[in-house]
N, C-alpha and C. Protein backbone atom coordinates (compact mmCIF):
# COMPACT_ATOMS: atom_id res chain seq x y z
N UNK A 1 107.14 195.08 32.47
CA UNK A 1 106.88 193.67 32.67
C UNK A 1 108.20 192.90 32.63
N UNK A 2 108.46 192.46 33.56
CA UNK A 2 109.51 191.12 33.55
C UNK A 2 109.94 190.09 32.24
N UNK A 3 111.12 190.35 32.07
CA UNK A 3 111.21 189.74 30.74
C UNK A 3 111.30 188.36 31.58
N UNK A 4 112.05 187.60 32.62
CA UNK A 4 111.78 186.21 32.97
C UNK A 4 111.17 186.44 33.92
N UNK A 5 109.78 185.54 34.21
CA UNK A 5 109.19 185.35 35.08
C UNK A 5 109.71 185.02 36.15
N UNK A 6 109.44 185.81 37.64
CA UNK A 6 109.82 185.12 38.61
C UNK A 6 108.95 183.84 39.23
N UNK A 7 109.60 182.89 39.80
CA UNK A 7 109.12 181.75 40.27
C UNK A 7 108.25 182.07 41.53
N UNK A 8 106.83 181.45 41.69
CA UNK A 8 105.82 182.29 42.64
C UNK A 8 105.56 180.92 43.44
N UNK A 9 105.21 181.35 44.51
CA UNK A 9 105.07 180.17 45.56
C UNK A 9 103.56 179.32 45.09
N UNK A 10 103.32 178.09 45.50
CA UNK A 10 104.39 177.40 46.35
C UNK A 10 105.45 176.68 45.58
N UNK A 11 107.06 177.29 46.23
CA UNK A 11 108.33 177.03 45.54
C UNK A 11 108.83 175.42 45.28
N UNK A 12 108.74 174.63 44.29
CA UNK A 12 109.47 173.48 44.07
C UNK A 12 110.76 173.07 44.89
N UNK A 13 111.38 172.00 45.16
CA UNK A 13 111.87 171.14 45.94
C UNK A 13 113.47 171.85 45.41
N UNK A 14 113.71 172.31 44.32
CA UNK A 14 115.00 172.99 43.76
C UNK A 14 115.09 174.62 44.21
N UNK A 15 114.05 174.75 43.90
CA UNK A 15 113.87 176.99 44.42
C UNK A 15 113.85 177.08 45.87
N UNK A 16 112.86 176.34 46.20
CA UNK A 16 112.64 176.84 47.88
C UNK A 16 114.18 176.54 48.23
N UNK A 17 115.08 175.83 48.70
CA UNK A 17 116.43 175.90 49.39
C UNK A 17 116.89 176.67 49.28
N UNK A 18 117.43 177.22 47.42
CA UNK A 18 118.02 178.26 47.40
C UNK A 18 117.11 179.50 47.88
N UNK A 19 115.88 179.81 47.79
CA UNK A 19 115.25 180.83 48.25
C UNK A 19 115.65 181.33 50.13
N UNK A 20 115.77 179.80 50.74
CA UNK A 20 115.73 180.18 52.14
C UNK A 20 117.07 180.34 52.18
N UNK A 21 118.11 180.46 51.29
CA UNK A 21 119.46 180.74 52.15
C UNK A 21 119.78 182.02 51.31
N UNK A 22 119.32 182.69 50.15
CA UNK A 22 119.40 183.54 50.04
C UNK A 22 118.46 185.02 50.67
N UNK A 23 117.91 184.56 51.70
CA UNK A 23 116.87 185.60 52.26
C UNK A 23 116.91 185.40 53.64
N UNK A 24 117.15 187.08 54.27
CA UNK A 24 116.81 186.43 56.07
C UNK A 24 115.92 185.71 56.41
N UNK A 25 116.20 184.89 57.51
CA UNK A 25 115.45 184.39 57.85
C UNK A 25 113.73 184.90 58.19
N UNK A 26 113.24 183.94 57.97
CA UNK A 26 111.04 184.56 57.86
C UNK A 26 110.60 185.51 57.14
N UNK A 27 111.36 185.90 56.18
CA UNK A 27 111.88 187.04 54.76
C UNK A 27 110.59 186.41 53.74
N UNK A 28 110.06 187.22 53.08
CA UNK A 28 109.70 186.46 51.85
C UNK A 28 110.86 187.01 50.97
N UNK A 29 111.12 185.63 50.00
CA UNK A 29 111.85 186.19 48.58
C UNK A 29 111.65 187.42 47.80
N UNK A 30 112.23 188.27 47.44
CA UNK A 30 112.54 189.34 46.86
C UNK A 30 112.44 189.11 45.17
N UNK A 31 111.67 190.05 44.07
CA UNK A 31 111.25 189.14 42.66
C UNK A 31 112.82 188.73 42.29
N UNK A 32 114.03 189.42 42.90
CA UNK A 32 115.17 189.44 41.82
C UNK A 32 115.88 187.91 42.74
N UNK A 33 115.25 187.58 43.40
CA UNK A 33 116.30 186.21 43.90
C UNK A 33 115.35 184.94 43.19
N UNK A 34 113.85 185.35 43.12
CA UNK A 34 112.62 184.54 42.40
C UNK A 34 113.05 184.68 40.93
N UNK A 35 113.71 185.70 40.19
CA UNK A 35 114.30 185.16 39.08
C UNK A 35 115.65 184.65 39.10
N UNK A 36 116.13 184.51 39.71
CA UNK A 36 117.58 184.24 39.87
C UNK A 36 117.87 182.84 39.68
N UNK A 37 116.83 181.96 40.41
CA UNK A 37 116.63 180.74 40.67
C UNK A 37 115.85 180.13 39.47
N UNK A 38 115.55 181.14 38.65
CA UNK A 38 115.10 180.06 37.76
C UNK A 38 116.91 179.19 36.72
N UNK A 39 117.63 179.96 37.20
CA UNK A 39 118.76 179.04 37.01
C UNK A 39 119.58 178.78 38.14
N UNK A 40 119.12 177.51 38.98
CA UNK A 40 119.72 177.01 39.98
C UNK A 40 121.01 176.66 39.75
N UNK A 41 121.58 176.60 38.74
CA UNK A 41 123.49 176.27 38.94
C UNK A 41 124.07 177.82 39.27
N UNK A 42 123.43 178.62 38.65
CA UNK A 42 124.05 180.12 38.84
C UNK A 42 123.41 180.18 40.15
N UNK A 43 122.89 180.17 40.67
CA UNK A 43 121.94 180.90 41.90
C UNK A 43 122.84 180.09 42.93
N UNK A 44 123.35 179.18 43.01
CA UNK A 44 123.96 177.70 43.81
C UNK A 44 125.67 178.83 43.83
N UNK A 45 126.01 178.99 42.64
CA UNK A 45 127.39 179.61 42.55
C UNK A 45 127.06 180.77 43.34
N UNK A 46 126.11 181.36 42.99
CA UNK A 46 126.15 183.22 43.78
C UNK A 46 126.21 183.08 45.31
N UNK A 47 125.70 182.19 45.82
CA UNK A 47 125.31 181.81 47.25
C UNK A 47 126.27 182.06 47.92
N UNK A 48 128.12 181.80 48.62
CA UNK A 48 128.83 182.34 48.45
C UNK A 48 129.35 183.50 49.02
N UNK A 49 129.49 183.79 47.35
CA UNK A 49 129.59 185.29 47.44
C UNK A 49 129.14 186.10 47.34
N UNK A 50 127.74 186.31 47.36
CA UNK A 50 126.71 187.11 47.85
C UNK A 50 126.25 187.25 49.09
N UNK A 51 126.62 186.27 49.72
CA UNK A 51 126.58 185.86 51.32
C UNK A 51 128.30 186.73 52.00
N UNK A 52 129.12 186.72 51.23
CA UNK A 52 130.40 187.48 51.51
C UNK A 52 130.10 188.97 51.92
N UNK A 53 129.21 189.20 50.25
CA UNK A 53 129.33 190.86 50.42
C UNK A 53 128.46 191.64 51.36
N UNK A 54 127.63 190.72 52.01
CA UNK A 54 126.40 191.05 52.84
C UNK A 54 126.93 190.92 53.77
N UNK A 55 128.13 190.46 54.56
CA UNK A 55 128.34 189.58 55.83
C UNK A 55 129.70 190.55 56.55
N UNK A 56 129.29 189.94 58.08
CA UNK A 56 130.43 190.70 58.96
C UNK A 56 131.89 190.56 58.35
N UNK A 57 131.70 189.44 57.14
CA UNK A 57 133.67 188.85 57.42
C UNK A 57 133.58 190.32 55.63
N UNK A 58 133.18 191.01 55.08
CA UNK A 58 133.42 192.11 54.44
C UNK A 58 134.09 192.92 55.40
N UNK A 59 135.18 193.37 55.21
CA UNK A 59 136.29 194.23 55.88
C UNK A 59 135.45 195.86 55.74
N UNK A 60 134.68 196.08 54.66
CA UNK A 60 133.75 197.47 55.28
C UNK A 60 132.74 197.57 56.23
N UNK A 61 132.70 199.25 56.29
CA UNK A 61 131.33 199.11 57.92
C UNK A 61 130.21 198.63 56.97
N UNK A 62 129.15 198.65 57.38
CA UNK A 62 128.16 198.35 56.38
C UNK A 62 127.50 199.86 56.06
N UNK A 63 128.15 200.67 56.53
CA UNK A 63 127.55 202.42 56.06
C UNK A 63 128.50 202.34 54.66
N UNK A 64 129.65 201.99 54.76
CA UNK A 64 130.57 202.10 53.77
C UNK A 64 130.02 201.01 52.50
N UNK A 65 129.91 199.74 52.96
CA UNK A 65 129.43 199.23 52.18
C UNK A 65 127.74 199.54 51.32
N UNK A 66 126.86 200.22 51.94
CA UNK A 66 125.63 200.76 51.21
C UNK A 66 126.10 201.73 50.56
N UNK A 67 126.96 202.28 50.70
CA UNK A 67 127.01 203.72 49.96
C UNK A 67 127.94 203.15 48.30
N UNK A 68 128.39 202.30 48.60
CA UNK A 68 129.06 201.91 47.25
C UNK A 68 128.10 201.13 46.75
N UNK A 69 127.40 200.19 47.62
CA UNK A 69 125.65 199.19 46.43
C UNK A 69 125.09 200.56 46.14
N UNK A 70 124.19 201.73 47.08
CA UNK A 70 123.77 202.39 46.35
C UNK A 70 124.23 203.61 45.25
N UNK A 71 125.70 203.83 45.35
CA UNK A 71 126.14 204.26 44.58
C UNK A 71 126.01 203.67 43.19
N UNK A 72 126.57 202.72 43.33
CA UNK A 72 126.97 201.74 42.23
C UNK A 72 125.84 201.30 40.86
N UNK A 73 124.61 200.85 42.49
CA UNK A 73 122.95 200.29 41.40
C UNK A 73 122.78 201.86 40.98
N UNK A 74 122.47 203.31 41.54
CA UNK A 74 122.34 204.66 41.03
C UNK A 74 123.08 204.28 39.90
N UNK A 75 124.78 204.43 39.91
CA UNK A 75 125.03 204.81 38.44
C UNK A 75 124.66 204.06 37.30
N UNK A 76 124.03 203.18 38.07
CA UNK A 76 124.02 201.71 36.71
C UNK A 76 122.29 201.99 36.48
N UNK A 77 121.38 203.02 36.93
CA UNK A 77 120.24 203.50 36.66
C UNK A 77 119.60 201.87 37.03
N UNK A 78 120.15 200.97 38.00
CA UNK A 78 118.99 199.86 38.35
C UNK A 78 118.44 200.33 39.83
N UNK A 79 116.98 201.15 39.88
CA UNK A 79 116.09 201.15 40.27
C UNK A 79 115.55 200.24 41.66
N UNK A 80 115.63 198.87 40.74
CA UNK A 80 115.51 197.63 41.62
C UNK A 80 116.44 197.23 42.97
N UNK A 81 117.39 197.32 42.48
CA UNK A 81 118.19 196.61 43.81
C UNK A 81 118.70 198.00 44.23
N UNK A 82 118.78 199.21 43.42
CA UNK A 82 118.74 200.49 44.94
C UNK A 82 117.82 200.87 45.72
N UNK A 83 116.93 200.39 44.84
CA UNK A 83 115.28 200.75 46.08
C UNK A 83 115.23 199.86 47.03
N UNK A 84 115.91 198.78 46.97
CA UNK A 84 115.65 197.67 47.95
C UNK A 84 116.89 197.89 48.68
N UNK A 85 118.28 198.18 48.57
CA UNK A 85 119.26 198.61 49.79
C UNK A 85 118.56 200.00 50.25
N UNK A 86 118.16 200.80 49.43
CA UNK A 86 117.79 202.13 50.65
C UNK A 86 116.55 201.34 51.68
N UNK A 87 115.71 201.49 50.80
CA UNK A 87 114.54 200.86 52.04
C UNK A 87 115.21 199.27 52.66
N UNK A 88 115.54 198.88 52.77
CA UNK A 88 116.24 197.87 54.05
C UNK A 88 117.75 198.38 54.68
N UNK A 89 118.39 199.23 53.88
CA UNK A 89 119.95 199.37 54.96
C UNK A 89 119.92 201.51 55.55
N UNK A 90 119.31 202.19 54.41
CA UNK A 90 119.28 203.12 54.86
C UNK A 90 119.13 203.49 55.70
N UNK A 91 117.73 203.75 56.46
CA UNK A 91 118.07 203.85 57.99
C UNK A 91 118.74 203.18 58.67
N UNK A 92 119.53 202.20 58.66
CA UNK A 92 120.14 201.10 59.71
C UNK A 92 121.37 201.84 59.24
N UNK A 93 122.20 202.38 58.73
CA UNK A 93 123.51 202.75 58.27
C UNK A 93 123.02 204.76 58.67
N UNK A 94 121.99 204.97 58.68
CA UNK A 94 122.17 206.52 58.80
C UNK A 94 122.44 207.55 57.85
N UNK A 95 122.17 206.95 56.72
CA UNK A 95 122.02 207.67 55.70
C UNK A 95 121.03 208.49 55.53
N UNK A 96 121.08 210.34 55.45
CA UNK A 96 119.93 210.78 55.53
C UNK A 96 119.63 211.14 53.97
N UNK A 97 118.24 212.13 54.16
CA UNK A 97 117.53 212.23 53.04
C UNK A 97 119.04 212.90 51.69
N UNK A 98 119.38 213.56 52.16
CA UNK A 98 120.56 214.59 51.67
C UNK A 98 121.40 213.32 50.99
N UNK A 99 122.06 212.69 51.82
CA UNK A 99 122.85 211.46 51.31
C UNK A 99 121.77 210.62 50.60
N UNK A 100 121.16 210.07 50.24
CA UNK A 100 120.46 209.43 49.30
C UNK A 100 120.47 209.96 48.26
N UNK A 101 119.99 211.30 48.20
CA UNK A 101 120.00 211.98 47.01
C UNK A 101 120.84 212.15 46.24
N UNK A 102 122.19 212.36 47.34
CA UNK A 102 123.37 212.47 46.33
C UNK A 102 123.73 211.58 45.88
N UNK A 103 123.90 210.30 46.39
CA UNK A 103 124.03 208.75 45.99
C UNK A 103 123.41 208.61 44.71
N UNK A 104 122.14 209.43 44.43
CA UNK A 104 121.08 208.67 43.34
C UNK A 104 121.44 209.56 42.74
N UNK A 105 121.97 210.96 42.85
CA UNK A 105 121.57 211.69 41.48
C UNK A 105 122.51 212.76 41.93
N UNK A 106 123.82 212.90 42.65
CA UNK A 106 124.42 214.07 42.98
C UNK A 106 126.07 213.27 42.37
N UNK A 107 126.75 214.16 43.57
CA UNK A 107 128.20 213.98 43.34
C UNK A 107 129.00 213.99 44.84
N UNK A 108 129.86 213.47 44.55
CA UNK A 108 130.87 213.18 45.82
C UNK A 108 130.87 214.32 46.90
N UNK A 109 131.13 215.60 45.84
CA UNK A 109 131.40 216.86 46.13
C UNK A 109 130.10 217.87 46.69
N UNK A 110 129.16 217.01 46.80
CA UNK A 110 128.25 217.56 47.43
C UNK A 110 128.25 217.84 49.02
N UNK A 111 127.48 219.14 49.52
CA UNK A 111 127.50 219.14 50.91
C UNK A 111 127.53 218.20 51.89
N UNK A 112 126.37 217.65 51.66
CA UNK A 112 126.29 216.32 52.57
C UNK A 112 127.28 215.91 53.22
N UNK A 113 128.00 215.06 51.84
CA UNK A 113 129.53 214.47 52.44
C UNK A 113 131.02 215.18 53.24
N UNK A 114 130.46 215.50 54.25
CA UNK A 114 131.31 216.00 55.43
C UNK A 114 132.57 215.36 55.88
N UNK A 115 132.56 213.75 55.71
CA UNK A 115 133.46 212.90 55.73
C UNK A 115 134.33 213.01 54.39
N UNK A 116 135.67 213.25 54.47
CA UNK A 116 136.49 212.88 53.24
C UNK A 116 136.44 211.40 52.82
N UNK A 117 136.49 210.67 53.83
CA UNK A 117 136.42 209.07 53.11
C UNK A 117 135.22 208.33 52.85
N UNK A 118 134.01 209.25 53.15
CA UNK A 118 133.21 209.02 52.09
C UNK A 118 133.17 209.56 50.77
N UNK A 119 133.44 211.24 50.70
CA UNK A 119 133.66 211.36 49.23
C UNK A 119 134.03 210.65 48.61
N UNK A 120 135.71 210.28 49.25
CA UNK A 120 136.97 209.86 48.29
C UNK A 120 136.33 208.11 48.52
N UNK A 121 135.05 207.30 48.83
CA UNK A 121 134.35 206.44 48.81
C UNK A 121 133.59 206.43 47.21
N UNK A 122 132.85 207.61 47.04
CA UNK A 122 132.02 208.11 46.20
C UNK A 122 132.64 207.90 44.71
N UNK A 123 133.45 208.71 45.12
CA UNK A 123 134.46 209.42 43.75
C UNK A 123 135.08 207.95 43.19
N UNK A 124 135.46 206.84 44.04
CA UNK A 124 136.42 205.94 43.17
C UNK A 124 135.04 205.00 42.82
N UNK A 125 133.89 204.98 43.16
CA UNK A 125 132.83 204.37 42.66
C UNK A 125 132.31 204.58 41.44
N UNK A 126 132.31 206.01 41.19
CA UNK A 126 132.31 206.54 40.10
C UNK A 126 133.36 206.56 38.94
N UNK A 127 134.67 206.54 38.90
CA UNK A 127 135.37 206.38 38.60
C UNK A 127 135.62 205.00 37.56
N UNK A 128 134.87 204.15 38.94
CA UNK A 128 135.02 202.83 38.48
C UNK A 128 133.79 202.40 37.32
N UNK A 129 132.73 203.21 37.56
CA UNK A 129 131.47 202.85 36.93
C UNK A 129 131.78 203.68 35.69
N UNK A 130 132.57 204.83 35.49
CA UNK A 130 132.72 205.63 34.30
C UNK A 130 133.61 205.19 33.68
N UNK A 131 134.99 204.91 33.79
CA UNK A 131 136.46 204.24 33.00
C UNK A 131 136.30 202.91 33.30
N UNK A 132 135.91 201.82 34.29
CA UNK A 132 136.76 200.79 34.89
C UNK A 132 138.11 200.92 35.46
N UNK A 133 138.88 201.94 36.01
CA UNK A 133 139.49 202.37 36.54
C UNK A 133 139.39 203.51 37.42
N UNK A 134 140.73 203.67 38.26
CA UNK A 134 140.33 204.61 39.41
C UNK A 134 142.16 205.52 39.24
N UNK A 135 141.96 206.81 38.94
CA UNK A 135 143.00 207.55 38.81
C UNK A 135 143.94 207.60 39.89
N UNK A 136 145.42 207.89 39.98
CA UNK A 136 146.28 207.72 41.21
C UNK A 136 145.65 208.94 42.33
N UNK A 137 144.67 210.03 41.80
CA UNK A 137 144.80 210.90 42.99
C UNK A 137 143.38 210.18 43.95
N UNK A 138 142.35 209.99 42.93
CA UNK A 138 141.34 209.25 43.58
C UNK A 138 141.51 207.96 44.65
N UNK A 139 142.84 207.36 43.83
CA UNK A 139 142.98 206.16 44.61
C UNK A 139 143.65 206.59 46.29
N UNK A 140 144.70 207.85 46.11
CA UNK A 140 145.47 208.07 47.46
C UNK A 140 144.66 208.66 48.23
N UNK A 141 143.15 209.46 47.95
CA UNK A 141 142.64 210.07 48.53
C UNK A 141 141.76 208.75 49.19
N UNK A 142 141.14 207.73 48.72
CA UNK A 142 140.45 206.46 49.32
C UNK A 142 141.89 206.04 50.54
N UNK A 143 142.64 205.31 49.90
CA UNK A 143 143.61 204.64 50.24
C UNK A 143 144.34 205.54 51.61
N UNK A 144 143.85 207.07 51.84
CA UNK A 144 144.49 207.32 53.10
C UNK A 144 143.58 206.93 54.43
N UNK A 145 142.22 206.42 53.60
CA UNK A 145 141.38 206.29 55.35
C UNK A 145 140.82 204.81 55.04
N UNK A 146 141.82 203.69 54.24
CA UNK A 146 141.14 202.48 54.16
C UNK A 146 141.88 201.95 53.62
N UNK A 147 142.57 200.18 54.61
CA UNK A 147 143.54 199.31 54.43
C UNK A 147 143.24 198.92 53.09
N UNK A 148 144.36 198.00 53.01
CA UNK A 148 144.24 197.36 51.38
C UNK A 148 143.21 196.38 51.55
N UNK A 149 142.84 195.33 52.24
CA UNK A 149 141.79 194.79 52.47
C UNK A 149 140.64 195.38 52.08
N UNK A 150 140.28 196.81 52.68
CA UNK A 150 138.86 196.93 52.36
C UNK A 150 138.89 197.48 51.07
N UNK A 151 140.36 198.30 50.47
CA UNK A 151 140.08 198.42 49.17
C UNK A 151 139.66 197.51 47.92
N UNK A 152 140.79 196.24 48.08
CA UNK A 152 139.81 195.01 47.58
C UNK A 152 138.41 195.31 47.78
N UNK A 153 137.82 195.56 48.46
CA UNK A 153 136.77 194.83 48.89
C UNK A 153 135.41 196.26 48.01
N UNK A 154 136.06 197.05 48.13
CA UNK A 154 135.57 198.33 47.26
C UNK A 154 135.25 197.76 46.03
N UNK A 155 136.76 197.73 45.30
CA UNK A 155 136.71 197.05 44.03
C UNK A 155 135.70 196.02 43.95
N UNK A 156 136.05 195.05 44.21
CA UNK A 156 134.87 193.78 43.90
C UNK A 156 133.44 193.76 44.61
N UNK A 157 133.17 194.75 45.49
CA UNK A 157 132.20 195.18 45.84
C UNK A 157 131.21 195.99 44.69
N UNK A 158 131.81 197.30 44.13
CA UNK A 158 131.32 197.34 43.10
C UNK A 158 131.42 196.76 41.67
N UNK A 159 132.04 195.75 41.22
CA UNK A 159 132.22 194.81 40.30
C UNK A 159 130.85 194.20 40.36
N UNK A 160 130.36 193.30 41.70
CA UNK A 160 129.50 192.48 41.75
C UNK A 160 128.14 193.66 42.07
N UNK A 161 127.79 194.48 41.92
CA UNK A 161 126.72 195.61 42.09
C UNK A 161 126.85 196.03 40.61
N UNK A 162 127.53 195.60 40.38
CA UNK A 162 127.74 196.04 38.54
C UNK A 162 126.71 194.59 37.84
N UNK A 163 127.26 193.75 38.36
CA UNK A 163 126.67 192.45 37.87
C UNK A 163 125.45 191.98 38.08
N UNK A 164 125.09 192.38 39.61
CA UNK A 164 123.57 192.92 39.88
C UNK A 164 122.74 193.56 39.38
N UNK A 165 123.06 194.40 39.04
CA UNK A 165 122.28 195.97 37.91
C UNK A 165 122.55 195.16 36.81
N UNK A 166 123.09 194.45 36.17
CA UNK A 166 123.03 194.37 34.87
C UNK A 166 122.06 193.23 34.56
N UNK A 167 122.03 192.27 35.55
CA UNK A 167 121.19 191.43 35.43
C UNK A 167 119.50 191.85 35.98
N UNK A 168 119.32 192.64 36.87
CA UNK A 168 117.94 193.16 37.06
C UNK A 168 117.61 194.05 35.89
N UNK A 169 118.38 195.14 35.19
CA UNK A 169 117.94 195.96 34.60
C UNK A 169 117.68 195.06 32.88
N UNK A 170 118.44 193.74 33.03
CA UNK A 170 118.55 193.10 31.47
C UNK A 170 117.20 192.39 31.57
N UNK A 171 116.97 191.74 32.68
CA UNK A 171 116.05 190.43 33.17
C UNK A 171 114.33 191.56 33.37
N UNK A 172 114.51 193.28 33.50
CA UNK A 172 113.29 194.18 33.73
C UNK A 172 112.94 193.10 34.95
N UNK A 173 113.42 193.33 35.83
CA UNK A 173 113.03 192.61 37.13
C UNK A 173 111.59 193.74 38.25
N UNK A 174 110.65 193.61 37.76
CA UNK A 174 109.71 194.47 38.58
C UNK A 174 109.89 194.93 39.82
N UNK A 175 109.98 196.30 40.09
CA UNK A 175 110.28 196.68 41.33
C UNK A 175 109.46 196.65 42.64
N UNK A 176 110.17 195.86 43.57
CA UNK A 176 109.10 195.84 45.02
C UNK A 176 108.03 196.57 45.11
N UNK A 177 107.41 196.68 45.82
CA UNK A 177 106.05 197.48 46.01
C UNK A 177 106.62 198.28 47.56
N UNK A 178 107.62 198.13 48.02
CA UNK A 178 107.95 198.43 49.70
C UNK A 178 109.17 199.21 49.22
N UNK A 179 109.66 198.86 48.19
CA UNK A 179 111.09 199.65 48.15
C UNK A 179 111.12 201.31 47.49
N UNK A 180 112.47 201.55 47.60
CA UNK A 180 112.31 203.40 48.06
C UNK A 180 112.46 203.44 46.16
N UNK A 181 111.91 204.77 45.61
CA UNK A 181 112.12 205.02 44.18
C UNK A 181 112.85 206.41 43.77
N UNK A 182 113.51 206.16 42.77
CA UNK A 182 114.28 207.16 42.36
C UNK A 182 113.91 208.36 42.88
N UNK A 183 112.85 208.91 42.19
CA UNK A 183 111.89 209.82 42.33
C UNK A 183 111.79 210.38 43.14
N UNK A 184 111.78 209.65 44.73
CA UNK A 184 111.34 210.22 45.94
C UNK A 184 112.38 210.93 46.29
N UNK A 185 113.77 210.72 45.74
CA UNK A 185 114.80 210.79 46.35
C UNK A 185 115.67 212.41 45.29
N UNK A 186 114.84 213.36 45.13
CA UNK A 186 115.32 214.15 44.31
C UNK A 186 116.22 215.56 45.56
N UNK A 187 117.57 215.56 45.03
CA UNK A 187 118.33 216.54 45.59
C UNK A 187 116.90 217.92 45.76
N UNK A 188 117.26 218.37 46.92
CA UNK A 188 116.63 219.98 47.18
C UNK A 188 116.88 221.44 46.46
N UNK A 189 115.69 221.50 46.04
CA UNK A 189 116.03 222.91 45.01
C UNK A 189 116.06 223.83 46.38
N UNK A 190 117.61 224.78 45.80
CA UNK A 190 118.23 225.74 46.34
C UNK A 190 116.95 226.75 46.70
N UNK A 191 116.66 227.17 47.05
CA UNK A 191 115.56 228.10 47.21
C UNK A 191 115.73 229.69 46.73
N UNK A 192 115.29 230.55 45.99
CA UNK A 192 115.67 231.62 45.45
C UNK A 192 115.26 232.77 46.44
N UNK A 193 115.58 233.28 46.57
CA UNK A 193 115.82 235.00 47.49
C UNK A 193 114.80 235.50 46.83
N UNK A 194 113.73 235.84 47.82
CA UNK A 194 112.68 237.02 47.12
C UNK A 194 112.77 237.92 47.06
């Protein structure tokens, strides 16, 4: 159960605005933007830069950019806002079943990741979610297939997916009824030789 109630339609003259600019357009609100708004000065500040990290002017592809939200909400065990980037960006970015899994519950070093600059994507996500730092080999291995721009953009990319998870998983923000769940998403048992 939701420790703050989200705000339920029909939305007051303060929620509904922020509701329609934080949601695509003809979208219904999502519960974690319906609690968000119950403090309109914060919800007014996020607008922004939450609109940044979603948007063409982010210097990552947006494959690059899901794989660090769902990296990021995975390590931070919030449920909520990874079930809601897989089921809305996963298929649109091409992430298959294999890559999800590892995202939610594997490692860089898993098969899947065929691309080095996604591993070396993976690995400084982790890095960052385990120390708050990212070691010099992790960093040269990112840093050979991605300008300084998008490295910024790594960093404070998962900073603010940090801040996300902490506030859905603090706030027990109830999870969609449409979005994808941990669960579904379990790596493939190796199969044993009969």
């Amino acid at each position: 159960m939701a420790r703050i109630a989200p705000v339920t339609a029909p939305f007051d003259d303060v929620s509904a605005p922020l509701l329609t600019a934080m949601m695509p357009a003809g979208a219904d609100p999502i519960g974690l933007f319906r609690t968000f708004v119950r403090n309109p000065t914060m919800s007014t500040a996020m607008l922004d830069w939450g609109a940044y990290e979603l948007s063409r002017r982010l210097s990552l592809s947006m494959r690059d950019r899901e794989i660090v939200i769902d990296r990021t909400c995975a390590r931070c065990g919030c449920e909520y806002e990874w079930g809601v980037h897989v089921a809305a960006f996963g298929d649109r970015v091409q992430l298959d079943g294999d890559q999800i899994a590892s995202l939610t519950h594997g490692a860089p070093t898993d098969p899947c990741w065929t691309d080095p600059a996604e591993a070396a994507l993976i690995a400084v996500v982790d890095q960052l979610h385990d120390h708050a730092r990212v070691d010099d080999a992790a960093w040269a291995a990112l840093a050979a297939h991605r300008s300084d721009q998008q490295l910024l953009d790594v960093l404070l990319l998962a900073g603010w997916y940090h801040a996300v998870s902490y506030a859905a998983n603090g706030a027990q923000v109830e999870l969609e009824p449409w979005a994808a769940r941990f669960a579904d998403h379990r790596p493939r048992q190796a199969t044993q030789p009969t």
